[in-house]
Structures are given as C-alpha cells and as structure tokens.
N, C-alpha and C. Protein backbone atom coordinates (compact mmCIF):
# COMPACT_ATOMS: atom_id res chain seq x y z
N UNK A 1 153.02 80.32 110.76
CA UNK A 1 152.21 79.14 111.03
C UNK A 1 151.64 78.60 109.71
N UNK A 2 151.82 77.45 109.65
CA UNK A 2 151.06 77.12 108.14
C UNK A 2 149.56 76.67 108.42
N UNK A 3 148.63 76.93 107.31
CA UNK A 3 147.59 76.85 107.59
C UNK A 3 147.19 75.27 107.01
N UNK A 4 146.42 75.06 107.64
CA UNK A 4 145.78 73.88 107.44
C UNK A 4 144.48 73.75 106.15
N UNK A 5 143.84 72.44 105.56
CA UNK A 5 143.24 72.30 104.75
C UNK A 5 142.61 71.08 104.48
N UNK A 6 141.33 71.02 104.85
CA UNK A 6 140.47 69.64 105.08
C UNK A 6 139.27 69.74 104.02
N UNK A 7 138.68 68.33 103.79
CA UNK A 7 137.82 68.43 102.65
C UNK A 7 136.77 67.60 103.46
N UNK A 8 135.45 67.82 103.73
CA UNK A 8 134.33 67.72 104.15
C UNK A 8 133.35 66.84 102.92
N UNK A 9 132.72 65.86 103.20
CA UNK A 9 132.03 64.90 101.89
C UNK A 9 130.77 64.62 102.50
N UNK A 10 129.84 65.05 102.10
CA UNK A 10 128.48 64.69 102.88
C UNK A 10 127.51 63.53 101.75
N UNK A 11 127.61 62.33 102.56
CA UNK A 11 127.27 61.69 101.39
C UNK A 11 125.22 61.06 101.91
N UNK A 12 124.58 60.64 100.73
CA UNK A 12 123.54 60.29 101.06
C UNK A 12 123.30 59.16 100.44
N UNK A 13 123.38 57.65 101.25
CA UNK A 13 123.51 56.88 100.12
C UNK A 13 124.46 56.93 98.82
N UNK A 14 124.18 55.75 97.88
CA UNK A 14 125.33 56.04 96.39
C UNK A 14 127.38 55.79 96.96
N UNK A 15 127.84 54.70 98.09
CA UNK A 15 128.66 54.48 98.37
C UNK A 15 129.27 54.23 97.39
N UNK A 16 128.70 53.15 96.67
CA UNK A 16 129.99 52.69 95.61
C UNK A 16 129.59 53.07 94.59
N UNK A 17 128.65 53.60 94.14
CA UNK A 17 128.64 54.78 92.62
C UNK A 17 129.43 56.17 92.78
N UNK A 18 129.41 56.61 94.54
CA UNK A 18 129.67 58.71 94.01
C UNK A 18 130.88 58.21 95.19
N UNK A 19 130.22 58.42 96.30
CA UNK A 19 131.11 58.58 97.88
C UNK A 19 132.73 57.82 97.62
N UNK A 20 132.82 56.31 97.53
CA UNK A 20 134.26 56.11 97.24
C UNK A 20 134.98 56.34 96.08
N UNK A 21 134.32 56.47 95.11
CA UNK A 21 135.00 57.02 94.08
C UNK A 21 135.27 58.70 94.32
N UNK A 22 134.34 59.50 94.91
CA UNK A 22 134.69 60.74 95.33
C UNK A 22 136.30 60.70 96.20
N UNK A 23 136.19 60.02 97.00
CA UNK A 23 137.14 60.01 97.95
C UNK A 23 138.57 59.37 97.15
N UNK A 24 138.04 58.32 96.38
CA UNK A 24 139.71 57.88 96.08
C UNK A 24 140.13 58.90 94.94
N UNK A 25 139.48 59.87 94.21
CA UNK A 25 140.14 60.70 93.23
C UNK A 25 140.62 61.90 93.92
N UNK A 26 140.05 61.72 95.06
CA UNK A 26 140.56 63.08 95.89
C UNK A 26 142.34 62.64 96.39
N UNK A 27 142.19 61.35 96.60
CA UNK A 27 143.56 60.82 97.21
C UNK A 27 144.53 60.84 96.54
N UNK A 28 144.29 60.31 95.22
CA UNK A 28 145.01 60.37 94.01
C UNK A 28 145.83 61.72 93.63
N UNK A 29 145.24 62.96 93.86
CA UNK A 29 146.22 63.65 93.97
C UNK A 29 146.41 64.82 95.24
N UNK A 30 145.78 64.14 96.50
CA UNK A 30 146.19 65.03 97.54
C UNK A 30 145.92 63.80 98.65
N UNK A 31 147.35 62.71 98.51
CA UNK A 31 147.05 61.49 99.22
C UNK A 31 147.21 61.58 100.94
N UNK A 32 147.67 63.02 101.19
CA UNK A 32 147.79 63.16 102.58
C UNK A 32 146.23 64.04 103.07
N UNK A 33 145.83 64.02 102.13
CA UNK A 33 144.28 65.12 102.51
C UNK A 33 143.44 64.61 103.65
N UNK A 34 143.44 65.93 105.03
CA UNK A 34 142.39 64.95 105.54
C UNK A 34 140.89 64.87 105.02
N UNK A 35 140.54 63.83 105.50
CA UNK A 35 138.83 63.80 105.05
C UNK A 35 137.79 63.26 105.72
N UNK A 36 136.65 64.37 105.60
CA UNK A 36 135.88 63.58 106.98
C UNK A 36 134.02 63.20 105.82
N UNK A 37 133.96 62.29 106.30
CA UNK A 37 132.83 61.53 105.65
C UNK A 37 131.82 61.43 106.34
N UNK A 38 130.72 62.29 106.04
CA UNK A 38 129.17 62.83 107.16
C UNK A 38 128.33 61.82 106.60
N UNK A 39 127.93 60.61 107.31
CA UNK A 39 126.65 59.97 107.10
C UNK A 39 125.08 60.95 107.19
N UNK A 40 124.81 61.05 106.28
CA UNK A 40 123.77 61.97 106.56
C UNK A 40 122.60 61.16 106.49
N UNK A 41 122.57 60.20 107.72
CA UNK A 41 121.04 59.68 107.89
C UNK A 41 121.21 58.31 106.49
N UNK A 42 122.16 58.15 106.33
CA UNK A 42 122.19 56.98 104.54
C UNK A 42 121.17 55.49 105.53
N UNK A 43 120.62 55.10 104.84
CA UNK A 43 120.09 53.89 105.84
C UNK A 43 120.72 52.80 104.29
N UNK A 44 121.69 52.90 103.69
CA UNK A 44 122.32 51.64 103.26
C UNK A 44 123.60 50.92 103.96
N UNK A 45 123.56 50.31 103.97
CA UNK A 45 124.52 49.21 104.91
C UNK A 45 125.84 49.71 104.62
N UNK A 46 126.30 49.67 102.94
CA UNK A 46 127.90 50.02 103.17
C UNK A 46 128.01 51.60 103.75
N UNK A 47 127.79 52.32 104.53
CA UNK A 47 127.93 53.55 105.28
C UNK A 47 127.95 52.56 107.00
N UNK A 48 127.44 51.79 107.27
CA UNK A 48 127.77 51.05 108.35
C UNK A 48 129.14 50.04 108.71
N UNK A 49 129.34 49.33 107.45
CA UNK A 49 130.63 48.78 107.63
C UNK A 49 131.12 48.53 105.96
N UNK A 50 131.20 49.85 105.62
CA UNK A 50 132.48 49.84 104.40
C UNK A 50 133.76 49.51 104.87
N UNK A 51 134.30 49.29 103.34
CA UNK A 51 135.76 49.25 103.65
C UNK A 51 136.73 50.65 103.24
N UNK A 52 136.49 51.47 104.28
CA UNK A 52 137.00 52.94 104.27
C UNK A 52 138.70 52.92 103.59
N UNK A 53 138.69 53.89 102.88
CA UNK A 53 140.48 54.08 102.53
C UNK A 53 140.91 54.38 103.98
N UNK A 54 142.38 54.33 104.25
CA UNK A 54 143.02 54.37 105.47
C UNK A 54 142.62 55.77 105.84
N UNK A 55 143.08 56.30 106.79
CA UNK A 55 142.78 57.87 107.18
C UNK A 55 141.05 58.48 107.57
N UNK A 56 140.30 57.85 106.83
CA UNK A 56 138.93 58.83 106.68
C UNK A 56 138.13 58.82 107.55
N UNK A 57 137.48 59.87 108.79
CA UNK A 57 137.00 59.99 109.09
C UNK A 57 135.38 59.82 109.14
N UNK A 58 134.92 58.64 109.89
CA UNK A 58 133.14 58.61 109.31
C UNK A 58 132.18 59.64 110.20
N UNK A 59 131.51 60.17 110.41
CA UNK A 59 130.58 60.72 111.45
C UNK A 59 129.54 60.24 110.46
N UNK A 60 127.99 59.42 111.82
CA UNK A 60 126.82 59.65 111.97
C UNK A 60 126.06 60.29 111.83
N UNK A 61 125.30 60.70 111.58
CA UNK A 61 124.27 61.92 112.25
C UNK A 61 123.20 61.14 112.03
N UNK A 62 121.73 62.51 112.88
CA UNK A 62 120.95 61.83 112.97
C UNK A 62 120.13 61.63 111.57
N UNK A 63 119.35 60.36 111.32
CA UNK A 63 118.76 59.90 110.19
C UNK A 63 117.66 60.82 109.79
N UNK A 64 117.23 61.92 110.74
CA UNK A 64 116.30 62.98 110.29
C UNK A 64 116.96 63.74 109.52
N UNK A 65 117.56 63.84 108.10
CA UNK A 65 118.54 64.19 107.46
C UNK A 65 118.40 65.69 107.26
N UNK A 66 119.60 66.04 107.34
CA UNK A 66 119.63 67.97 107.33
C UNK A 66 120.81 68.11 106.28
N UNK A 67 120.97 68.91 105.37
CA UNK A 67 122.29 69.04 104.28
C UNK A 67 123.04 69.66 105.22
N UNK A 68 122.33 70.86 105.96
CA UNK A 68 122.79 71.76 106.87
C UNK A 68 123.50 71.52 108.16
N UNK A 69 122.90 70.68 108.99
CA UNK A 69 123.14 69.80 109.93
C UNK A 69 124.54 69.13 109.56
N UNK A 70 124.71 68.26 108.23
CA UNK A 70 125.92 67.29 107.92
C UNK A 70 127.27 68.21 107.59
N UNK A 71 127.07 69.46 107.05
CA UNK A 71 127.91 71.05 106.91
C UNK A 71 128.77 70.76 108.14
N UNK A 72 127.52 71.34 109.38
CA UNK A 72 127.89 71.57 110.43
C UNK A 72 128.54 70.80 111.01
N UNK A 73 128.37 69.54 111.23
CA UNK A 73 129.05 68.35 112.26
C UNK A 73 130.48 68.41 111.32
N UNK A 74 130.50 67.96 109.85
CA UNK A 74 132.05 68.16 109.24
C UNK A 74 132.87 69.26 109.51
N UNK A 75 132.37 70.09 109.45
CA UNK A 75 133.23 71.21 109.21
C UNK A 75 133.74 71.42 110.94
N UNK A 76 132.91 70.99 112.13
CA UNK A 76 133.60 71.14 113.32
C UNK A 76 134.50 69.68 113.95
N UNK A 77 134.27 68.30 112.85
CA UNK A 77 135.25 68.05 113.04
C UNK A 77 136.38 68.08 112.24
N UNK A 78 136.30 68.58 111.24
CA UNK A 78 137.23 68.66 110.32
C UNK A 78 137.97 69.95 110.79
N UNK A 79 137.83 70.90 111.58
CA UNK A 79 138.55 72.28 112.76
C UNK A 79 139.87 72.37 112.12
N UNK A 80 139.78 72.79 110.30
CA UNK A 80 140.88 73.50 109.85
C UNK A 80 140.81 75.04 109.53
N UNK A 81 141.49 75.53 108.92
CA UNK A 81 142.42 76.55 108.79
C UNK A 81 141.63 77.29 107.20
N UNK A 82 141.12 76.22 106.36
CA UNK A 82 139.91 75.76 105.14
C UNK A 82 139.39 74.61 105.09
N UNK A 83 138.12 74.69 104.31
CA UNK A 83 137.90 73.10 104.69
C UNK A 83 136.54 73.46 103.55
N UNK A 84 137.08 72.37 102.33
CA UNK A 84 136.35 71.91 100.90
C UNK A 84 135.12 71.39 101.49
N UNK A 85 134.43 71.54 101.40
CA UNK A 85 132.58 70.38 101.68
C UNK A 85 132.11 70.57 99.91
N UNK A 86 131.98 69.28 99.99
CA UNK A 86 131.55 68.68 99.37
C UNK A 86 129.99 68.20 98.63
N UNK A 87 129.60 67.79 97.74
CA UNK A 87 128.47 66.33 98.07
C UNK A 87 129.38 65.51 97.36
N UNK A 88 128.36 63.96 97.58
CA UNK A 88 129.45 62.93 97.33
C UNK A 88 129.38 62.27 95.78
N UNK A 89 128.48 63.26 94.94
CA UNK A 89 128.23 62.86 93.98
C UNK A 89 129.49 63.98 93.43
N UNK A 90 130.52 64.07 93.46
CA UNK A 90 132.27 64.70 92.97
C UNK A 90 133.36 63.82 92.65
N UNK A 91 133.76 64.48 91.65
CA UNK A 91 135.00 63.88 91.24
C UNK A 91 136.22 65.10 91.33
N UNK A 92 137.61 64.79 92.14
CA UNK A 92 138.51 65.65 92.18
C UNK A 92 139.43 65.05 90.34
N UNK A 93 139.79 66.19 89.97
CA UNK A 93 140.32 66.16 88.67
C UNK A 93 141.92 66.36 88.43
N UNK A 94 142.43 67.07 90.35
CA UNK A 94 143.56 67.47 90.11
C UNK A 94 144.49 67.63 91.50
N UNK A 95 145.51 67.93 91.48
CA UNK A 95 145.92 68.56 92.98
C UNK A 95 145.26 69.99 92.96
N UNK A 96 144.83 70.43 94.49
CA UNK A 96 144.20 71.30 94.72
C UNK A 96 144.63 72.39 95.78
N UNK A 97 145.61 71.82 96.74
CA UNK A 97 145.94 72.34 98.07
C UNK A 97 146.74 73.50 97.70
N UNK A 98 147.23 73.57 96.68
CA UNK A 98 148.38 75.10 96.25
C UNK A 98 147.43 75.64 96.11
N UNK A 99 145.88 75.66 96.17
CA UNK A 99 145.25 76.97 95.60
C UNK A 99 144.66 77.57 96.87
N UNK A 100 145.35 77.22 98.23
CA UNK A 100 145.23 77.63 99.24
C UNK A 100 146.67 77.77 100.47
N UNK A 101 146.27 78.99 100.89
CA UNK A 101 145.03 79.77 101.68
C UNK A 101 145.08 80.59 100.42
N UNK A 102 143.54 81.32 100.75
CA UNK A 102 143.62 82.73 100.15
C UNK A 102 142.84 83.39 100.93
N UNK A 103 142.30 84.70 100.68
CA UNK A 103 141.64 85.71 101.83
C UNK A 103 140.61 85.29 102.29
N UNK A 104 141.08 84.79 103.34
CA UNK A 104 139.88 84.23 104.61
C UNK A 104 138.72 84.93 104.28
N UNK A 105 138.62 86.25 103.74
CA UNK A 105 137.03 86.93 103.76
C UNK A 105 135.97 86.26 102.58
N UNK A 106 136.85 85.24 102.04
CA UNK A 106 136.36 85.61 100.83
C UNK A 106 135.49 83.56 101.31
N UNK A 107 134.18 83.73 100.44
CA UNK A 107 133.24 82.46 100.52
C UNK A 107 133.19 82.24 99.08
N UNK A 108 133.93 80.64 98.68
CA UNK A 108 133.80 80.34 97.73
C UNK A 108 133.31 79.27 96.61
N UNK A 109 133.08 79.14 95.68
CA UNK A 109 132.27 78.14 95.40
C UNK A 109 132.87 77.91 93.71
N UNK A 110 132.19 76.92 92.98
CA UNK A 110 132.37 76.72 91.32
C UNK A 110 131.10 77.03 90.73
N UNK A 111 130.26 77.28 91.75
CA UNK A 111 128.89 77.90 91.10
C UNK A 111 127.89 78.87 91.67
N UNK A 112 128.18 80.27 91.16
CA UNK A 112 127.73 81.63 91.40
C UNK A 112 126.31 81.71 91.12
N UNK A 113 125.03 81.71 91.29
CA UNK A 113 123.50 82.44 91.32
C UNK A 113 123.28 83.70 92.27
N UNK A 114 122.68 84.17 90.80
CA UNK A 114 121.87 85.47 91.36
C UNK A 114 120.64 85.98 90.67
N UNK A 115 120.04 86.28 91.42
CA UNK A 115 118.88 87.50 91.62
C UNK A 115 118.62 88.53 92.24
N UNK A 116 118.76 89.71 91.09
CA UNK A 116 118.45 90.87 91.22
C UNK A 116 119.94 91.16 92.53
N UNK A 117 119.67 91.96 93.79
CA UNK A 117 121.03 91.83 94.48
C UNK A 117 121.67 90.58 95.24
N UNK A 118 120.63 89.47 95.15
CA UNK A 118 121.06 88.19 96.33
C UNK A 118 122.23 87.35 94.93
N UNK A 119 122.93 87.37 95.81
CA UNK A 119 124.09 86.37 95.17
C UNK A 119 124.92 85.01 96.25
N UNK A 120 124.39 83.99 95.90
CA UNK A 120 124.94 83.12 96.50
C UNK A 120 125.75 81.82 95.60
N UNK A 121 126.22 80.98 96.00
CA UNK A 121 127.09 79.66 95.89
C UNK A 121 125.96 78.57 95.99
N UNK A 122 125.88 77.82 94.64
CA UNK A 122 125.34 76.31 95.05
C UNK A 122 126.28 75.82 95.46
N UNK A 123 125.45 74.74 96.32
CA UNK A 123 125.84 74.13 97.65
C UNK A 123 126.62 72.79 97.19
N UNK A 124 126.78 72.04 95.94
CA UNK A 124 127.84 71.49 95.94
C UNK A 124 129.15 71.34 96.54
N UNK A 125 129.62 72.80 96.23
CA UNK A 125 130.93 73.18 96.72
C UNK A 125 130.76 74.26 97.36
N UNK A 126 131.62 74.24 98.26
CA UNK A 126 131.96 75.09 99.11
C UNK A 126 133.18 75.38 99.54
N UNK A 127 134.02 76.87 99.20
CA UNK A 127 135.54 76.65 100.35
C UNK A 127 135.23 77.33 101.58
N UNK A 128 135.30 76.89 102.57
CA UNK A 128 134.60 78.22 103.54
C UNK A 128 136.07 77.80 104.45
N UNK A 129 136.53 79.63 104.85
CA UNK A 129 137.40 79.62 105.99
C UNK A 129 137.18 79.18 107.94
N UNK A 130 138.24 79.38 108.33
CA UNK A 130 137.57 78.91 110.24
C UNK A 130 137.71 80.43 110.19
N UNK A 131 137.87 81.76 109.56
CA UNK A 131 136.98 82.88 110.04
C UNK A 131 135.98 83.46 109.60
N UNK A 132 135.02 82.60 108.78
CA UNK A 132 134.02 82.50 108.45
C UNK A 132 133.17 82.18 108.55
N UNK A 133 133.50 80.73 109.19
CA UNK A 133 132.76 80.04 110.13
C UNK A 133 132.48 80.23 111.66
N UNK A 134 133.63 80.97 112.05
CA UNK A 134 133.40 81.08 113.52
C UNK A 134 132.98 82.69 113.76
N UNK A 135 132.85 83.29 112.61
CA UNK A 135 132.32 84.66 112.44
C UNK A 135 130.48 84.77 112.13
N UNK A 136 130.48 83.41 111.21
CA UNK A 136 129.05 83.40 110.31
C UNK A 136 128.26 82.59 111.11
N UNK A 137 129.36 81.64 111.77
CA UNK A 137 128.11 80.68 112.69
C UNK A 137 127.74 79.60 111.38
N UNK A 138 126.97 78.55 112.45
CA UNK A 138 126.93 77.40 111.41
C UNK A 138 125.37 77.41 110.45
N UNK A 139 125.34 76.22 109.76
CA UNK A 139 124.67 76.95 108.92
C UNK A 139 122.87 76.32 109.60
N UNK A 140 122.15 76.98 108.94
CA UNK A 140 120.75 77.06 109.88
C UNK A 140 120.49 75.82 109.70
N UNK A 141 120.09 74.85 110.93
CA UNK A 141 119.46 73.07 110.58
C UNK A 141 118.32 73.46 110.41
N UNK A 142 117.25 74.38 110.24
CA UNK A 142 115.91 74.55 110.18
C UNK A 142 115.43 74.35 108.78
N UNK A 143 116.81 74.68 108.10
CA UNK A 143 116.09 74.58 106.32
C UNK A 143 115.81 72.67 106.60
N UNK A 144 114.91 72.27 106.31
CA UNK A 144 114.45 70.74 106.40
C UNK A 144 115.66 69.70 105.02
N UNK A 145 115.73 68.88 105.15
CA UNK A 145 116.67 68.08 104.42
C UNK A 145 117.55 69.05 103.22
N UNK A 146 117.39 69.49 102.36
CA UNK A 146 118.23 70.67 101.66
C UNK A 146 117.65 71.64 100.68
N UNK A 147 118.36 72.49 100.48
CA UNK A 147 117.49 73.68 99.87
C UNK A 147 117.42 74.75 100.48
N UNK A 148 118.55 75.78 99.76
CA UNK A 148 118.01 77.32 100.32
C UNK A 148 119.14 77.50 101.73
N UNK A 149 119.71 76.61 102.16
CA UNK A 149 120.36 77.07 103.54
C UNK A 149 121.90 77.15 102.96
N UNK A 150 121.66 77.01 101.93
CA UNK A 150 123.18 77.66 100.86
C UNK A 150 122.88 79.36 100.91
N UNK A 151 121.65 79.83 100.46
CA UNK A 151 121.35 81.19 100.10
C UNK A 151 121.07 81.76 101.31
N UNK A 152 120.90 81.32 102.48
CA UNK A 152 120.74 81.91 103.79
C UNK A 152 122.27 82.42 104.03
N UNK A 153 123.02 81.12 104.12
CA UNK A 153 124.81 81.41 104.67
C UNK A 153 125.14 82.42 103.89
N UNK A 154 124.96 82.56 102.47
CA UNK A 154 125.55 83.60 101.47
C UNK A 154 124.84 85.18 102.12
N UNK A 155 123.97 85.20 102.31
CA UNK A 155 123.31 86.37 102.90
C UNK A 155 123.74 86.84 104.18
N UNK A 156 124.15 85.82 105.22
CA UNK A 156 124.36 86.06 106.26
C UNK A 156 125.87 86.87 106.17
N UNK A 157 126.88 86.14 105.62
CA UNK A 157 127.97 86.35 105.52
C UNK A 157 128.09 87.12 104.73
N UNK A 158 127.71 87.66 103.75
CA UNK A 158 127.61 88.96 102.82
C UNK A 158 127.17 90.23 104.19
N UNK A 159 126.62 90.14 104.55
CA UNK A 159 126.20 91.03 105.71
C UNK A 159 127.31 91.12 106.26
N UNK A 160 128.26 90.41 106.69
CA UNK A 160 128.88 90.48 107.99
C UNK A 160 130.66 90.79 106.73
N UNK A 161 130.60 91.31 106.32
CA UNK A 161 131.48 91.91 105.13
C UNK A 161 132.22 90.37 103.99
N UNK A 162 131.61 89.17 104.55
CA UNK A 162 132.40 88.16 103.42
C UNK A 162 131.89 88.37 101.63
N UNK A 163 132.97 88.37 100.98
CA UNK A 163 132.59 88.40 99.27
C UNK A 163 131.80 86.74 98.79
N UNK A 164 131.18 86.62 98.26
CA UNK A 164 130.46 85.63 97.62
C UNK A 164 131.16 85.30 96.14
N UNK A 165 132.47 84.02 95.72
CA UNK A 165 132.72 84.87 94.88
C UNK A 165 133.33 83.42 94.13
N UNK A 166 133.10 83.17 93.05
CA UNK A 166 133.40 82.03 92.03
C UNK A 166 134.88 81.72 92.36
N UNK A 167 135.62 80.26 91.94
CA UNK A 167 136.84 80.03 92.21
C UNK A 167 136.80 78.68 91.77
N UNK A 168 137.94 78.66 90.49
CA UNK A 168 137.97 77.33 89.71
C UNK A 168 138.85 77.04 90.88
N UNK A 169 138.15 75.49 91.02
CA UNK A 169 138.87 74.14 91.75
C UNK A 169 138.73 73.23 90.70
N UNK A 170 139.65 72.01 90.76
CA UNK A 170 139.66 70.97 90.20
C UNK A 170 138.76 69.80 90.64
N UNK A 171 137.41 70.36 90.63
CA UNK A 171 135.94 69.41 90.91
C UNK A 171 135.07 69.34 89.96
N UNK A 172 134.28 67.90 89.13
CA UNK A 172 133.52 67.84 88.61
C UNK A 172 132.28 67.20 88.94
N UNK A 173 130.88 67.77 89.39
CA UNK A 173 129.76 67.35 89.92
C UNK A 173 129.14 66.55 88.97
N UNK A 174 128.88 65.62 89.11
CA UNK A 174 128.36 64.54 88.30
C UNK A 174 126.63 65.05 88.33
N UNK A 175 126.22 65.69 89.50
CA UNK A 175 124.68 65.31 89.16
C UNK A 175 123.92 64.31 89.74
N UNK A 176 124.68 63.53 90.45
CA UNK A 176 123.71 62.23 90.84
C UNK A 176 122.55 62.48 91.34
N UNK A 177 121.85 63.05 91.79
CA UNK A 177 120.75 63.78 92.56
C UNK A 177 120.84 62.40 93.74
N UNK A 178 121.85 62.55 94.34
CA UNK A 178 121.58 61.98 95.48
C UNK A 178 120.58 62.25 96.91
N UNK A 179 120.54 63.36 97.11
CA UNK A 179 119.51 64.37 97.83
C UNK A 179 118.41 64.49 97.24
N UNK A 180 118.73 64.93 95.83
CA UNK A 180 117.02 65.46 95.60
C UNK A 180 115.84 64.03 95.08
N UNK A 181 116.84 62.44 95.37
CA UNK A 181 115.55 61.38 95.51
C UNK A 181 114.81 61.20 96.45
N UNK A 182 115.89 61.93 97.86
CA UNK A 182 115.16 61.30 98.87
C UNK A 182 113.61 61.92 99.43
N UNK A 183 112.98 61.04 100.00
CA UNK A 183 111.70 60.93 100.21
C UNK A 183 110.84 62.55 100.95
N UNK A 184 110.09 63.21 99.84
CA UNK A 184 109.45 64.45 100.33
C UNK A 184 110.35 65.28 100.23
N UNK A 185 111.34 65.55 99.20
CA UNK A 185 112.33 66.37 99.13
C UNK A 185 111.62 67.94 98.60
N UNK A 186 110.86 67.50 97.14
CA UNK A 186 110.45 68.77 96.71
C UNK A 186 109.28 69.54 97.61
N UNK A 187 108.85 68.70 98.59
CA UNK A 187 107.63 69.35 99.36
C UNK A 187 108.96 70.41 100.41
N UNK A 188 109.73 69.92 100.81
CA UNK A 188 110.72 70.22 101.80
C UNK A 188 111.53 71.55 101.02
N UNK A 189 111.57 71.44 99.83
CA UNK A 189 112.33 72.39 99.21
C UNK A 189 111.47 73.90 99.34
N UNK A 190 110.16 73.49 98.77
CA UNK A 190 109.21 74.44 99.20
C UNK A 190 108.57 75.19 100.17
N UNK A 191 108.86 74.41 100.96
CA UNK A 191 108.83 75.04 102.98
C UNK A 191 110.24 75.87 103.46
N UNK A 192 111.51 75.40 102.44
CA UNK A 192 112.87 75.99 102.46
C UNK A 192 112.83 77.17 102.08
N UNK A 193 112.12 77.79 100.84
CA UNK A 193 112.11 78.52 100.39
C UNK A 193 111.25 79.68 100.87
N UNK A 194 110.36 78.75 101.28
CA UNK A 194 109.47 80.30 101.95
C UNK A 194 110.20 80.39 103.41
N UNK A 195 110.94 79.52 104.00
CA UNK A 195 111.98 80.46 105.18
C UNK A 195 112.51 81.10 105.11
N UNK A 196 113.20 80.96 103.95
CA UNK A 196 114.31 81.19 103.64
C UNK A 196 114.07 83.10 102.91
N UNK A 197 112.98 83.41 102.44
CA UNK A 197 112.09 84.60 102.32
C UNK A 197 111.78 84.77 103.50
N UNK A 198 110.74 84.67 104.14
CA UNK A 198 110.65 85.28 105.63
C UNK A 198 111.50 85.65 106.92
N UNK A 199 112.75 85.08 107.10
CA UNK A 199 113.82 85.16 107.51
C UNK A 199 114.53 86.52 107.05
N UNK A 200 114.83 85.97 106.22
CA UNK A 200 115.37 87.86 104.82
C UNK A 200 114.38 88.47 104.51
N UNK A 201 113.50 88.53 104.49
CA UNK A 201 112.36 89.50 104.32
C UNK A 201 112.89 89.57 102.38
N UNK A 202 112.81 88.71 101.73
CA UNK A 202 112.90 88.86 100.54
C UNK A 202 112.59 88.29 99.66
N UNK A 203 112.62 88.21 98.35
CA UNK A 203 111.45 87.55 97.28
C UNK A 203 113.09 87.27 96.19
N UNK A 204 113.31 85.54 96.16
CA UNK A 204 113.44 85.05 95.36
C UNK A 204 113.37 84.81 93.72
N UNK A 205 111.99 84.89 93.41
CA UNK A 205 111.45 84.86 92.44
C UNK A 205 111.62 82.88 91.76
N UNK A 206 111.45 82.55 90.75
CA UNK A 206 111.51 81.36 90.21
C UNK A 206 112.66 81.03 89.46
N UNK A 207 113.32 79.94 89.65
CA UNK A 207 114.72 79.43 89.56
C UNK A 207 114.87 79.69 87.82
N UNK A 208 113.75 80.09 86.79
CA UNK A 208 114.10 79.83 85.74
C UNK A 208 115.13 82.02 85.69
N UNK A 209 114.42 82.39 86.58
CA UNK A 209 114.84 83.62 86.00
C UNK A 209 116.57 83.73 86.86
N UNK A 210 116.85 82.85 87.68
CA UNK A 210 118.24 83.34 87.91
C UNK A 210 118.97 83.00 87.41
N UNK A 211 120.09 83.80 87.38
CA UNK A 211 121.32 83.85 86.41
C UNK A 211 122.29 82.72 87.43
N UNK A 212 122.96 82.25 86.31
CA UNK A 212 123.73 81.21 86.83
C UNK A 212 125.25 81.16 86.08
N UNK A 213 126.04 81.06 86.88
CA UNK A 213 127.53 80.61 86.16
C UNK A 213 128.21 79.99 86.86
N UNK A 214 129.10 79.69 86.39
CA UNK A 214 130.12 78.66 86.78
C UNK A 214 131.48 79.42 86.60
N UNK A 215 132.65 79.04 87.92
CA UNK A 215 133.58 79.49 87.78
C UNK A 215 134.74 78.61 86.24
C-alpha cells in the first residue's frame, strides 16, 4: 500500500506576505501536494475570498483562536498516512515527499528544545504520523491561543514510547510572529505555561536556560 502525505498550514492573518507565498513554494516542488489551509480565527478579508491556488483546501475555525485547535481540525482533514503542519510564516526550499515514510514512531520536527529530561519540537514544524495521532490523541485546545501545547504533545507521546527527534526538511521559518501579535498573547502564554506544569507535574524553568538546536 503506498502511504500517503499531506501538509497542514495554519495561517493567522499575513495572506499575501507568509500564507500564499508559503503555499506556492510548496507547489513548486511538490505540485501534486495535498494541502489544507486552517483559518485560525484570521478576521482579514483575503482568508474569506482569496484567490486560492487550484487544489487547496480552506477550513474555518472558530475566531476564539487555538494553535492547538487549528493542528487538530487539519490534521483530521488532511486523514493521511503523514502530514507536515506547518505555520504560514514558511518557505518550502525543495522537493520533500522522498523523505517519506519513515518510522511512524518517530515525532518530528527542524527544531529540538530541552530541559534537563523534557525534550520537545517547536511548533513551527511538525511531521507527525496517523499512528501517532490516533495513538497520542489530538493536541490539548486548553493551552489558550499558543504556547506550550507543542511541549504537552512531546510529553504525551514520549510516554506512550514515540522518539522526539530532529529531521532536516527543506523548510525555512521566516519569523513573522504572526501569532505572537495577536491580541493578549504573552498574558496567554503565561497561563500556558503554568498548565502546561501542573498537568506534568513539572518545572520548566526560563526559556533563556533551554538548550536549543536545529536539525
């Protein structure tokens, strides 16, 4: 059976700066790719009636914006085999689909953090398998708009035997801080974080002391 391979784009606002340019470099070299495009609550007009490349899938959600929430709705309609998520502030650099499948156990990302034993994936990227997902469950909508429900999934699924584990793709994150403008983000980040401890019963510590790399 051949496996399948979908790329998930959760965009927030920034259509014609990150989101279509995300999407048409992705086409450029994987022009049959499917792709599904999560309105996450954008209240700008071109997310209402752009002029979409042929193929792309739009989903809604609700405008009470969740990073977590927009994960979830893509990745169950996007019901592949792997499936890339995104944010929409990306640029694809290359063909990508030969670098799949690989071991379903494995949760992967282009950017590894840790502290002390917690090791997780920023949430940029993500490759996550459908037995990972339908093993790990989706990811918690409680973390409030984003923050920290990257380091929950990594914990969860580390538990349940998945590896946490770097993997060059041909993606370059620009940075746009598309998420982190929107309104009450850093208050929200801070309510993330202490769930995100009480939940795990564990202590974080401050972002300057974790170690960070890149695949």
């Amino acid at each position: 059976m051949t496996s399948t391979l979908a790329v998930v784009i959760v965009g927030v606002d920034g259509w014609k700066e990150y989101t279509l340019p995300a999407i048409q470099s992705i086409l450029v070299y994987e022009p049959d790719m499917p792709i599904v495009l999560v309105d996450a609550g954008s209240k700008s007009p071109y997310y209402r009636k752009p002029d979409y490349p042929e193929g792309i899938r739009c989903l809604l959600i609700d405008p009470s914006f969740s990073y977590a929430g927009a994960i979830n709705a893509g990745l169950a309609e996007a019901d592949a085999d792997w499936t890339i998520v995104l944010n929409n502030d990306v640029l694809c650099d290359g063909p990508f689909a030969k670098l799949f499948p690989i071991d379903p156990r494995l949760l992967c990302g282009m950017q590894v953090i840790e502290f002390g034993d917690l090791r997780w994936l920023g949430g940029w990227i993500y490759a996550i398998s459908r037995e990972c997902w339908e093993l790990v469950g989706p990811f918690d909508e409680q973390f409030e708009v984003c923050g920290f429900e990257d380091l929950d999934y990594c914990i969860r699924a580390r538990a349940l035997g998945f590896s946490v584990v770097p993997r060059k793709m041909p993606f370059s994150h620009l940075w746009g801080r598309t998420r982190w403008g929107l309104p009450g983000y850093n208050e929200a980040r801070d309510r993330n974080q202490k769930k995100v401890s009480a939940k795990h019963g564990i202590s974080i510590g401050e972002s300057w002391m974790w170690r960070v790399s890149e695949a």
